[in-house]
N, C-alpha and C. Protein backbone atom coordinates (compact mmCIF):
# COMPACT_ATOMS: atom_id res chain seq x y z
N UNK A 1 0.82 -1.19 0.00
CA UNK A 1 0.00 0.00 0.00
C UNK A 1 0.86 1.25 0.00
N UNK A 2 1.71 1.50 0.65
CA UNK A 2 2.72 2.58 0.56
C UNK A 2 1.78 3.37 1.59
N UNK A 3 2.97 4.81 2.01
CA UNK A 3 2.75 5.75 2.74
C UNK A 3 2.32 7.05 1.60
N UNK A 4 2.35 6.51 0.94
CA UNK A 4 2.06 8.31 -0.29
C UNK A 4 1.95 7.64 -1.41
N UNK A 5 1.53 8.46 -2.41
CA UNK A 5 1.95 8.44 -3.47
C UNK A 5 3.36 7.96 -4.34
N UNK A 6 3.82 7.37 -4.80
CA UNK A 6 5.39 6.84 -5.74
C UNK A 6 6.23 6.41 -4.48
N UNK A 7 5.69 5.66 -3.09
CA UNK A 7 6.64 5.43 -2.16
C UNK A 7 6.78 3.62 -2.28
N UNK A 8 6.07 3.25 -3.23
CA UNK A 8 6.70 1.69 -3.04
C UNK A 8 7.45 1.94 -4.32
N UNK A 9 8.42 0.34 -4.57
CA UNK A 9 9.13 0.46 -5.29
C UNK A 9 8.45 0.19 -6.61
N UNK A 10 8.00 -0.42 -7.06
CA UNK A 10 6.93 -1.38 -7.68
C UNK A 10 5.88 0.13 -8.73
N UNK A 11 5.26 0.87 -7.46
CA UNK A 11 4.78 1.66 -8.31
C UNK A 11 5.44 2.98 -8.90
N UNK A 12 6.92 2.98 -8.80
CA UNK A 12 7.74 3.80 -9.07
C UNK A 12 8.15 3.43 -10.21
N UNK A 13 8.38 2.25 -10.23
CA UNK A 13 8.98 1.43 -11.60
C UNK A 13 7.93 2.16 -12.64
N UNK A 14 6.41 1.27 -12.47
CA UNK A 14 5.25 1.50 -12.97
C UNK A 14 5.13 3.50 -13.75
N UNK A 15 5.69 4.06 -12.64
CA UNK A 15 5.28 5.55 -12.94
C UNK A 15 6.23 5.77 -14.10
N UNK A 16 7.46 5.38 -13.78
CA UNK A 16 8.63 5.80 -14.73
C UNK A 16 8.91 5.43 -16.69
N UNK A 17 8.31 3.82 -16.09
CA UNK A 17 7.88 3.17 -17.07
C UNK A 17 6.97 3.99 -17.89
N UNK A 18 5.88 4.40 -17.64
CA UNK A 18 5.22 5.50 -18.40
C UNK A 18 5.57 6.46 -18.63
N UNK A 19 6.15 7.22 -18.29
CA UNK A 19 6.77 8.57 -18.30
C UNK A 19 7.62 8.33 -20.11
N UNK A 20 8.36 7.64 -20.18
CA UNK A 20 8.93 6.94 -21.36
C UNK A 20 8.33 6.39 -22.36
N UNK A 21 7.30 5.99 -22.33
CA UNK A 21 6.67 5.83 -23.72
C UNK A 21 5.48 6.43 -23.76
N UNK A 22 4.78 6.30 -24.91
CA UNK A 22 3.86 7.39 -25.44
C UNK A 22 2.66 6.17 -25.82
N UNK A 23 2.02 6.14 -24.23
CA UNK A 23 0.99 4.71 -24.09
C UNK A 23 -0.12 5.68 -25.14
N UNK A 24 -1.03 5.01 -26.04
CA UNK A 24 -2.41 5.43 -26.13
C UNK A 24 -3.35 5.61 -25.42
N UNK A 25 -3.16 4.07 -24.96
CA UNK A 25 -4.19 3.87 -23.46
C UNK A 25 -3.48 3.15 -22.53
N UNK A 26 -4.19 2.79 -21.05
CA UNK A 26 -3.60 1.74 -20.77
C UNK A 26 -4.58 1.07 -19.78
N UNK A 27 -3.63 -0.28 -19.91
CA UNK A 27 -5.38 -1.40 -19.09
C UNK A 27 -4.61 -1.33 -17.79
N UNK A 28 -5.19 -1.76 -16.42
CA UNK A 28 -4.09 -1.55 -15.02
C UNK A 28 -5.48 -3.14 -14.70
N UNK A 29 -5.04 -4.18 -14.33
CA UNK A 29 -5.59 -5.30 -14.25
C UNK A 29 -5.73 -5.97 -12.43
N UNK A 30 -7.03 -5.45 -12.15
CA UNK A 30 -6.97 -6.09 -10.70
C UNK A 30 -7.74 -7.74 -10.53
N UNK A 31 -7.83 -7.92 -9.56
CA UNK A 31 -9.05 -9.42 -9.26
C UNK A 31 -10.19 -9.02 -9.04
N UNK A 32 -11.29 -9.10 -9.44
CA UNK A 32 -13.06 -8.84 -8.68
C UNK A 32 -13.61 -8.70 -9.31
N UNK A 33 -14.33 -8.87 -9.55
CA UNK A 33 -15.50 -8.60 -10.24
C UNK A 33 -16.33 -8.79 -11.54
N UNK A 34 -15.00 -8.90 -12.44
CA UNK A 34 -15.60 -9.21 -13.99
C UNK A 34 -16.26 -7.79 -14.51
N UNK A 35 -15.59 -6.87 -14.24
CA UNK A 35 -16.10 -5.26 -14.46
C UNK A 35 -14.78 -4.54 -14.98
N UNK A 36 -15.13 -3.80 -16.24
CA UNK A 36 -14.57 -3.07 -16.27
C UNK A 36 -14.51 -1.26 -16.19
N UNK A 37 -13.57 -0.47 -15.39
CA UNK A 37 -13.96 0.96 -15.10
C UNK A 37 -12.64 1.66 -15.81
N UNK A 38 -13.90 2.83 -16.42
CA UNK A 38 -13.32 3.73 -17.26
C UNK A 38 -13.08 4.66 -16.97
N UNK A 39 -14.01 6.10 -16.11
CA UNK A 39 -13.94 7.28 -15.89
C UNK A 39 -13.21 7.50 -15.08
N UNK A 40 -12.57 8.98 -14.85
CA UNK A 40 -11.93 9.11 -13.64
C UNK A 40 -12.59 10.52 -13.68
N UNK A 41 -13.04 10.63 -12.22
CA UNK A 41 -13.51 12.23 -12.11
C UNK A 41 -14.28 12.97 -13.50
N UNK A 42 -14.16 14.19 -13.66
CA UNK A 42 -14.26 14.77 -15.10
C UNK A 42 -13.91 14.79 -16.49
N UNK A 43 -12.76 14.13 -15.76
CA UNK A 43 -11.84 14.11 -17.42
C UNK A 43 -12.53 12.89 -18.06
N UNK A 44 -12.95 13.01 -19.58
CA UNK A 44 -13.32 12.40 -20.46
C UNK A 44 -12.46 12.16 -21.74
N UNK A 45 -11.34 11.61 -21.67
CA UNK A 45 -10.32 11.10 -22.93
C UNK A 45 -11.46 11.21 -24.04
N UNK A 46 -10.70 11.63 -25.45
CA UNK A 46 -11.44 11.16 -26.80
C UNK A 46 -11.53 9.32 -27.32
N UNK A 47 -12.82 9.28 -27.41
CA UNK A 47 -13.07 7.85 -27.61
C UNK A 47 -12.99 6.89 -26.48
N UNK A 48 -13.13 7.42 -25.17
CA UNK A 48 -12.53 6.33 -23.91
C UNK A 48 -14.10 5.53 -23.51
N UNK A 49 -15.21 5.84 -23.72
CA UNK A 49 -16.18 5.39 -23.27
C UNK A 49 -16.38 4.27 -24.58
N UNK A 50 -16.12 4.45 -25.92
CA UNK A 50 -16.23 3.79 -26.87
C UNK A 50 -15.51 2.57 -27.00
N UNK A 51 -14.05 2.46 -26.55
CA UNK A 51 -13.14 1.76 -26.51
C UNK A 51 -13.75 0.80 -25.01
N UNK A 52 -14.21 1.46 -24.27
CA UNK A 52 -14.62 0.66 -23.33
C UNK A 52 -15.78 -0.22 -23.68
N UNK A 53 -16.31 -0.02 -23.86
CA UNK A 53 -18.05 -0.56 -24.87
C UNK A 53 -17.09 -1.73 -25.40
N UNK A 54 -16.10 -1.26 -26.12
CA UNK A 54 -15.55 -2.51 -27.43
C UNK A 54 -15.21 -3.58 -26.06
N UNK A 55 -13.98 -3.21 -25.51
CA UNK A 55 -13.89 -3.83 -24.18
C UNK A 55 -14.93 -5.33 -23.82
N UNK A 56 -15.86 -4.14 -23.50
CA UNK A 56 -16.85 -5.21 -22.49
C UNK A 56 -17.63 -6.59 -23.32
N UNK A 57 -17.95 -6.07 -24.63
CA UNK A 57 -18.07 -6.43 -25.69
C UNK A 57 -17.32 -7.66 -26.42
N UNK A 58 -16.05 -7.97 -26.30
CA UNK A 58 -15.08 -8.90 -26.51
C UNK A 58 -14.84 -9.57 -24.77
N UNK A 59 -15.03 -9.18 -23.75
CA UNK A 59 -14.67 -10.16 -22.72
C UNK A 59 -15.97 -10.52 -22.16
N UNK A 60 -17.70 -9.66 -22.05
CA UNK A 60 -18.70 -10.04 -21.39
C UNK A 60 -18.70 -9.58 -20.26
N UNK A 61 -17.72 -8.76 -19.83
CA UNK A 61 -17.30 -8.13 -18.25
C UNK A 61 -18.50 -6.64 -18.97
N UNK A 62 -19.13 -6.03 -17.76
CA UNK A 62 -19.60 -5.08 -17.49
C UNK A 62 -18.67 -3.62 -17.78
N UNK A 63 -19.01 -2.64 -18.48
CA UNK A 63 -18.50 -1.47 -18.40
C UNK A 63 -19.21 -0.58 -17.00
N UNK A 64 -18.43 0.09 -16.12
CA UNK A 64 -19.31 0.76 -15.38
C UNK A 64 -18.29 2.02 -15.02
N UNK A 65 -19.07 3.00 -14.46
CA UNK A 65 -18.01 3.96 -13.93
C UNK A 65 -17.44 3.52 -12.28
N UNK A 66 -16.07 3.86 -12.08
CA UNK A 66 -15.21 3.41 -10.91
C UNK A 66 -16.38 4.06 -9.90
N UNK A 67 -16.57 3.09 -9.11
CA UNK A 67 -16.91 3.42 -7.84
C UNK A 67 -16.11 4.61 -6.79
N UNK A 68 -17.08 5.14 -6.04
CA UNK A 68 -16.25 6.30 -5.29
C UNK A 68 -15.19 5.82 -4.06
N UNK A 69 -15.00 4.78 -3.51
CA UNK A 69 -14.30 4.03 -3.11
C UNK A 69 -13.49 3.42 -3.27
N UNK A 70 -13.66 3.55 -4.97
CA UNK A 70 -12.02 3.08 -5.69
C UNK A 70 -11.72 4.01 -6.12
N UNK A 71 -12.05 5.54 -6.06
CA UNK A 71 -11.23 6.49 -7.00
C UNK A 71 -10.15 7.30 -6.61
N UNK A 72 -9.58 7.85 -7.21
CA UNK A 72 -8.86 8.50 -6.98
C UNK A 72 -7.23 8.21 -6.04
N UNK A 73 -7.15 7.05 -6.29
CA UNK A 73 -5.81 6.47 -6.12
C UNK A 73 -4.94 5.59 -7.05
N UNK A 74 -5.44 5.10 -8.38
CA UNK A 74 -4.92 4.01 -9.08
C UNK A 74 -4.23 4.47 -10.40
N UNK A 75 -3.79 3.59 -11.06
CA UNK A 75 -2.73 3.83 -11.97
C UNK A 75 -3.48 4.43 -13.16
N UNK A 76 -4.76 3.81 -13.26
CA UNK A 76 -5.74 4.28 -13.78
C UNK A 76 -6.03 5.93 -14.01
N UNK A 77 -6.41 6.08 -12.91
CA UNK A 77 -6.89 7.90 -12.68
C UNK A 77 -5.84 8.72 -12.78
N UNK A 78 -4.79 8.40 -12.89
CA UNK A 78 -3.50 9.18 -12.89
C UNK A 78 -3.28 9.26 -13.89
N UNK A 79 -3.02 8.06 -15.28
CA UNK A 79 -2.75 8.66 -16.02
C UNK A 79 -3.91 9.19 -17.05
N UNK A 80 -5.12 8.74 -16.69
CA UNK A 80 -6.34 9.52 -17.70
C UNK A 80 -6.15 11.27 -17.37
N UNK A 81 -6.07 11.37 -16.06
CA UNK A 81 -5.70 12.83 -15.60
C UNK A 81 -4.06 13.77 -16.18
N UNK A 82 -3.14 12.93 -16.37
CA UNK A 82 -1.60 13.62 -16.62
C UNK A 82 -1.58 13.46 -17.97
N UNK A 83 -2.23 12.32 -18.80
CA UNK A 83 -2.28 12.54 -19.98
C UNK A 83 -3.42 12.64 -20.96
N UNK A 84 -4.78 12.72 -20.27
CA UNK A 84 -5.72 12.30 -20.91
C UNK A 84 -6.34 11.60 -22.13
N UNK A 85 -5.64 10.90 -21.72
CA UNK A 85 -5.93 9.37 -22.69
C UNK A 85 -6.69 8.35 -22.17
N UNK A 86 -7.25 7.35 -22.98
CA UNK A 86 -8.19 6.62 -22.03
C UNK A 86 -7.09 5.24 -21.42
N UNK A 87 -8.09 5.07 -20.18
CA UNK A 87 -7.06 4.09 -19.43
C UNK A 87 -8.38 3.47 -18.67
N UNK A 88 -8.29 2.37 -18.37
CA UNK A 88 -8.98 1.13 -17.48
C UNK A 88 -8.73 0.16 -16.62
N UNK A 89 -9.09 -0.34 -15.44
CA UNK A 89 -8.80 -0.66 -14.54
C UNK A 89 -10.19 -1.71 -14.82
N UNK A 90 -9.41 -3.08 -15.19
CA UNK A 90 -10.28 -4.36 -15.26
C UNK A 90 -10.14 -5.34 -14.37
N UNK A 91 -11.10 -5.84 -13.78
CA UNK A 91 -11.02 -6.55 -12.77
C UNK A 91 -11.56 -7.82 -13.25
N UNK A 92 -10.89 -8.93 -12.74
CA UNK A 92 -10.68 -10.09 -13.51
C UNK A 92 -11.59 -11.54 -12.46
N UNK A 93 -12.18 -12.49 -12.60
CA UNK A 93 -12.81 -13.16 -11.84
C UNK A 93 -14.19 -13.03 -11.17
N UNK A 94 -13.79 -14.12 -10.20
CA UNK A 94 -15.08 -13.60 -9.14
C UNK A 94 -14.36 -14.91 -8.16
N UNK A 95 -15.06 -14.36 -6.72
CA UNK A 95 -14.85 -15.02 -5.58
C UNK A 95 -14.05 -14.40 -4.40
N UNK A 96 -13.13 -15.37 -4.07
CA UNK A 96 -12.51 -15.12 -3.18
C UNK A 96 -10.94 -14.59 -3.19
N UNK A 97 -10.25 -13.46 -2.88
CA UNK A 97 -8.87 -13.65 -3.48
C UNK A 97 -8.21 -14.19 -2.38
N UNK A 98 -6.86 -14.91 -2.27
CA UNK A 98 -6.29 -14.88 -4.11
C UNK A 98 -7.37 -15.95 -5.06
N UNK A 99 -7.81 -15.41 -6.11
CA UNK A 99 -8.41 -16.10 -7.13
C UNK A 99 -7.85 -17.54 -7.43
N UNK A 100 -8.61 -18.58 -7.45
CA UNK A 100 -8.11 -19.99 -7.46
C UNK A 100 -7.61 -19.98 -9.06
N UNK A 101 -6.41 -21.09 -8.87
CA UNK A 101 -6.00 -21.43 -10.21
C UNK A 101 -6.96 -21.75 -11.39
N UNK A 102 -7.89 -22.03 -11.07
CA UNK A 102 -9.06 -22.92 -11.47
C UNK A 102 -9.38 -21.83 -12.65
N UNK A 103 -9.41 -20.38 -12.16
CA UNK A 103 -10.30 -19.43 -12.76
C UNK A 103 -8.66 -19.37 -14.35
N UNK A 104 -7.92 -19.57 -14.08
CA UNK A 104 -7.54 -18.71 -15.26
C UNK A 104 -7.42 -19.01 -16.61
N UNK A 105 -8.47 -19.82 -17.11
CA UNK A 105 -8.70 -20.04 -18.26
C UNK A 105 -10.05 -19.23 -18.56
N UNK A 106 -10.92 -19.14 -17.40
CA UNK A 106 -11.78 -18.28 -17.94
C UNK A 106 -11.59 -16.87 -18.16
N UNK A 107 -10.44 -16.54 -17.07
CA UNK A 107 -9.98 -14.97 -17.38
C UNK A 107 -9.06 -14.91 -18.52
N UNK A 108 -8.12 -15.69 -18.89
CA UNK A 108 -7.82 -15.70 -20.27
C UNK A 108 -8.56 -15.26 -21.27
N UNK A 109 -9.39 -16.35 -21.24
CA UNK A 109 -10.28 -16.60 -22.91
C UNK A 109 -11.03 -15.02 -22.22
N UNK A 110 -11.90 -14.57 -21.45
CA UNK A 110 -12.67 -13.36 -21.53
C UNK A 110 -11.69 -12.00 -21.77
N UNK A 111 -10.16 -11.92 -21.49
CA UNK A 111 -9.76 -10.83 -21.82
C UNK A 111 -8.44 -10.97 -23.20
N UNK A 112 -8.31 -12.05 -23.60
CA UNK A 112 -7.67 -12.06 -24.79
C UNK A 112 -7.73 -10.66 -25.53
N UNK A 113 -9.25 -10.87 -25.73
CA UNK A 113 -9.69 -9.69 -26.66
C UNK A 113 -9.40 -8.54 -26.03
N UNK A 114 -9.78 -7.89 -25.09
CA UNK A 114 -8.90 -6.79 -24.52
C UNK A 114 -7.46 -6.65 -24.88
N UNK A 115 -6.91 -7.39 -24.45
CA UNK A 115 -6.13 -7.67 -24.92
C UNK A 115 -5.59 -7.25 -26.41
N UNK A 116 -5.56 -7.50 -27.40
CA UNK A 116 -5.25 -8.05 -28.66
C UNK A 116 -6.07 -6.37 -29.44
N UNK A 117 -7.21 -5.99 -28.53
CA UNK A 117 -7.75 -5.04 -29.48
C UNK A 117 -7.06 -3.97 -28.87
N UNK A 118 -6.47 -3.55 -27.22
CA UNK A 118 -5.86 -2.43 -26.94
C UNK A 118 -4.45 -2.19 -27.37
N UNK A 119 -4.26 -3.48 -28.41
CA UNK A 119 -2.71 -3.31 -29.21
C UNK A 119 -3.04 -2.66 -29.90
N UNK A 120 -4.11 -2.47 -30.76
CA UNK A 120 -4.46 -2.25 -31.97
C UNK A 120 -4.65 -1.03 -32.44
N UNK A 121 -5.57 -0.47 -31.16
CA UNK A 121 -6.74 0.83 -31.01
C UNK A 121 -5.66 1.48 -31.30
């Protein structure tokens, strides 16, 4: 969890790593839910609600807006905000975490397409 903002190592890597290339979008992949969230606050990227639609569309996961309880801390909201581009935070499964081995053929096959189309977009 860290004490601040860029204080673990992990999400420092993560920050820097971006800083260096010139993402279009980007997916940030948690466990729960089988949902995927697009908005952050106000900012509305060009095409980010559309790309999400395609999203939900190729895996069967739900498009919804981030809950107020998840906002405003993730890799997600940061960079839709510093670069306004669209970015998503997909949450993968259902149950209990850690998610049983069991599940990852179904999370495979449902986000391939995510996958394969956010190379593309």
């Amino acid at each position: 969890m860290g004490f601040g903002p860029l204080t673990e190592p992990e999400a420092l890597a993560l920050y820097n790593f971006t800083l260096i290339h010139n993402f279009r979008l980007i997916l940030a992949y948690h466990s729960q839910g089988e949902v995927i969230y697009w908005k952050y606050a106000d900012f509305l990227p060009k095409d980010s609600e559309e790309i999400g639609k395609k999203f939900a569309e190729v895996s069967g996961y739900t498009l919804d807006l981030t809950p107020p309880e998840s906002a405003y801390a993730g890799y997600k909201d940061w960079f839709i905000q510093e670069y306004n581009r669209p970015g998503y935070t997909v949450e993968v499964g259902l149950g209990t975490n850690p998610l049983p081995i069991s599940q990852f053929n179904k999370i495979y096959n449902d986000n391939i397409g995510i996958l394969v189309l956010g190379a593309i977009l």
